[in-house]
C-alpha atoms as a PDB file:
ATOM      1  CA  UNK A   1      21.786 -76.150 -50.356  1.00  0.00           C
ATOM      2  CA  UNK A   2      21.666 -74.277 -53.642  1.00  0.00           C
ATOM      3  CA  UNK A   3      19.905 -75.843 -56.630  1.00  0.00           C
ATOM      4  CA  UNK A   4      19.101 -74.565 -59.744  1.00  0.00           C
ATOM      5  CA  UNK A   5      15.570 -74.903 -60.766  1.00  0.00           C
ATOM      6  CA  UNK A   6      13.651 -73.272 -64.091  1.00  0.00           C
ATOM      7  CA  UNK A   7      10.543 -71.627 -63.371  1.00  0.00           C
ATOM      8  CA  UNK A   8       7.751 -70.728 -65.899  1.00  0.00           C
ATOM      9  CA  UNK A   9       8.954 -66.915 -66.860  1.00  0.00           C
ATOM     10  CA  UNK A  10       5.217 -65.326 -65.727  1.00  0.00           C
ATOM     11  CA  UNK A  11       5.431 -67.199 -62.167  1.00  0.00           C
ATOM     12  CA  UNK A  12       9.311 -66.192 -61.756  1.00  0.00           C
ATOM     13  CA  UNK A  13       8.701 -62.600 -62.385  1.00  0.00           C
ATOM     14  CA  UNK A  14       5.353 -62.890 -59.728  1.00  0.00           C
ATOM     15  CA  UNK A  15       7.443 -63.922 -57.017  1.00  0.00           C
ATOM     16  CA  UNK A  16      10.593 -61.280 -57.397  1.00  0.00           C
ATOM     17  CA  UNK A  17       8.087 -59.145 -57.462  1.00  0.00           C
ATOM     18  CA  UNK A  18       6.133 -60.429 -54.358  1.00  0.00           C
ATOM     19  CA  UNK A  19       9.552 -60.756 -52.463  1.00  0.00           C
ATOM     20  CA  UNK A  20      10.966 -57.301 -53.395  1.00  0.00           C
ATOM     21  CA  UNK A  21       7.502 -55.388 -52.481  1.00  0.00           C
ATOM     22  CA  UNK A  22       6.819 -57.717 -49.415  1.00  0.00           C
ATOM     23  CA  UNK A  23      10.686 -57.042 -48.040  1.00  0.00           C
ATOM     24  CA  UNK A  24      10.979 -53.574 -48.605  1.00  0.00           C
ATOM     25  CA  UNK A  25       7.054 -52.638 -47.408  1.00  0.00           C
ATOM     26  CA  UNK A  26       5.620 -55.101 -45.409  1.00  0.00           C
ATOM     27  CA  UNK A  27       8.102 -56.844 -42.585  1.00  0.00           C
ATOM     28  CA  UNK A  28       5.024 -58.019 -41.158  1.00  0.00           C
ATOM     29  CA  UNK A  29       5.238 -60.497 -43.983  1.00  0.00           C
ATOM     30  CA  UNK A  30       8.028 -62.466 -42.854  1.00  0.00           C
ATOM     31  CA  UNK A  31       9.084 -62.261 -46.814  1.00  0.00           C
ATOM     32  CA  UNK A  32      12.857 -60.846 -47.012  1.00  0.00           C
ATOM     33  CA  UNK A  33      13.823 -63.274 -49.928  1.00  0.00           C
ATOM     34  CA  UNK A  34      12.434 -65.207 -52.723  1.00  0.00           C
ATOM     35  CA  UNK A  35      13.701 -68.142 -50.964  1.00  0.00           C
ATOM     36  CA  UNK A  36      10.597 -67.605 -48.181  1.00  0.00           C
ATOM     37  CA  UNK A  37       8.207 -67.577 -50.960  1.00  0.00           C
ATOM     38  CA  UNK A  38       9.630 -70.758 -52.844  1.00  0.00           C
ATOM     39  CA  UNK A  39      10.565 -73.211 -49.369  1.00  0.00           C
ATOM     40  CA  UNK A  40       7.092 -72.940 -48.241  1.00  0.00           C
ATOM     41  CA  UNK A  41       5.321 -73.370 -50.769  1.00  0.00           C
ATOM     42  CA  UNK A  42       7.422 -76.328 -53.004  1.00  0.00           C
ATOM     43  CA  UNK A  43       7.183 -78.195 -48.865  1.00  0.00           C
ATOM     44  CA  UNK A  44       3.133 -77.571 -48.806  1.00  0.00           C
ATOM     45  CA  UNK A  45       2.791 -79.076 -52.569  1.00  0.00           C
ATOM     46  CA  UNK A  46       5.072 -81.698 -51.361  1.00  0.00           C
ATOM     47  CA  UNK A  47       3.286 -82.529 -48.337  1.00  0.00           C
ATOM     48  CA  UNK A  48       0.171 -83.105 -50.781  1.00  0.00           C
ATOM     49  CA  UNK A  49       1.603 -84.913 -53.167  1.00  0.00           C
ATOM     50  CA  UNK A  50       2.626 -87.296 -50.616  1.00  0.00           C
ATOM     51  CA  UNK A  51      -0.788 -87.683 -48.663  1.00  0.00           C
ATOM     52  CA  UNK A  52      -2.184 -88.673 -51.829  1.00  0.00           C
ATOM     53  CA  UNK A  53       0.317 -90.858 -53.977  1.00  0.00           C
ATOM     54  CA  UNK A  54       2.468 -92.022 -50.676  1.00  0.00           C
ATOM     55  CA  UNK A  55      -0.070 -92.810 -47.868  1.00  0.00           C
ATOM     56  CA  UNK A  56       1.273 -89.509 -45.931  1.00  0.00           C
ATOM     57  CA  UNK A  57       4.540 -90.770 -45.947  1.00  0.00           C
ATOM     58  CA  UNK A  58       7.657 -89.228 -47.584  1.00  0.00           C
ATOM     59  CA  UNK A  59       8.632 -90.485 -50.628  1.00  0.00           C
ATOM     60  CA  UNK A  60      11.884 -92.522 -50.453  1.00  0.00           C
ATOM     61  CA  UNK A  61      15.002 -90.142 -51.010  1.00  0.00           C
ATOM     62  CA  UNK A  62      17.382 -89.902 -53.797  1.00  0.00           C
ATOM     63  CA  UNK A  63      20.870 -88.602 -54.363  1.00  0.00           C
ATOM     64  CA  UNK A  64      20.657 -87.509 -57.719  1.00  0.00           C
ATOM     65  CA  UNK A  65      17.863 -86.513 -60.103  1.00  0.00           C
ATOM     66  CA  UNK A  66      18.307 -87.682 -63.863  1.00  0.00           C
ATOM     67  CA  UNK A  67      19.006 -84.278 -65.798  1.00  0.00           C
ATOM     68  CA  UNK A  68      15.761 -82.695 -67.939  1.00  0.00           C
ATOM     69  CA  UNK A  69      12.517 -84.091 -67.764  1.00  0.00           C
ATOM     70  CA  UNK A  70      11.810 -87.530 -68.486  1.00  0.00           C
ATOM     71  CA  UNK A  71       9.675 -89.002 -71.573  1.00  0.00           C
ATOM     72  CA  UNK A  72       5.764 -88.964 -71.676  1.00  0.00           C
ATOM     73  CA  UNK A  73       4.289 -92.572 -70.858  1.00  0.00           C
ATOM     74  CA  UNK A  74       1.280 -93.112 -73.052  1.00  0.00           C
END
């Protein structure tokens, strides 16, 4: 599924860089797209967040995500 996503600009350029050196020189890798750098590590953060704001367990799904970010509590 294809979702678009903004990245801070420093972290974005990072990873193209990362995927184009890592595809092109190092197979060993197993990086041939910035999609294997991103999957991995958004499912590891994930898996954190939920051990320690969901008892381990996933957090209940939704269909769609409000658009932009929502309000600061204070």
């Amino acid at each position: 599924m294809q979702r678009t996503v903004n990245f801070d600009q420093e972290v974005l350029e990072r990873a193209r860089a990362a995927a184009t050196h890592l595809a092109a020189y190092e197979p060993a890798a197993g990086v041939r797209s910035l999609a294997d750098i991103v999957n991995p590590a958004v499912a590891a953060y994930v898996a954190e967040l939920e051990r320690e704001f969901n008892r381990g367990e996933a957090f209940r799904p939704v269909h769609r995500m409000p658009p932009g970010r929502p309000g600061k509590r204070t």
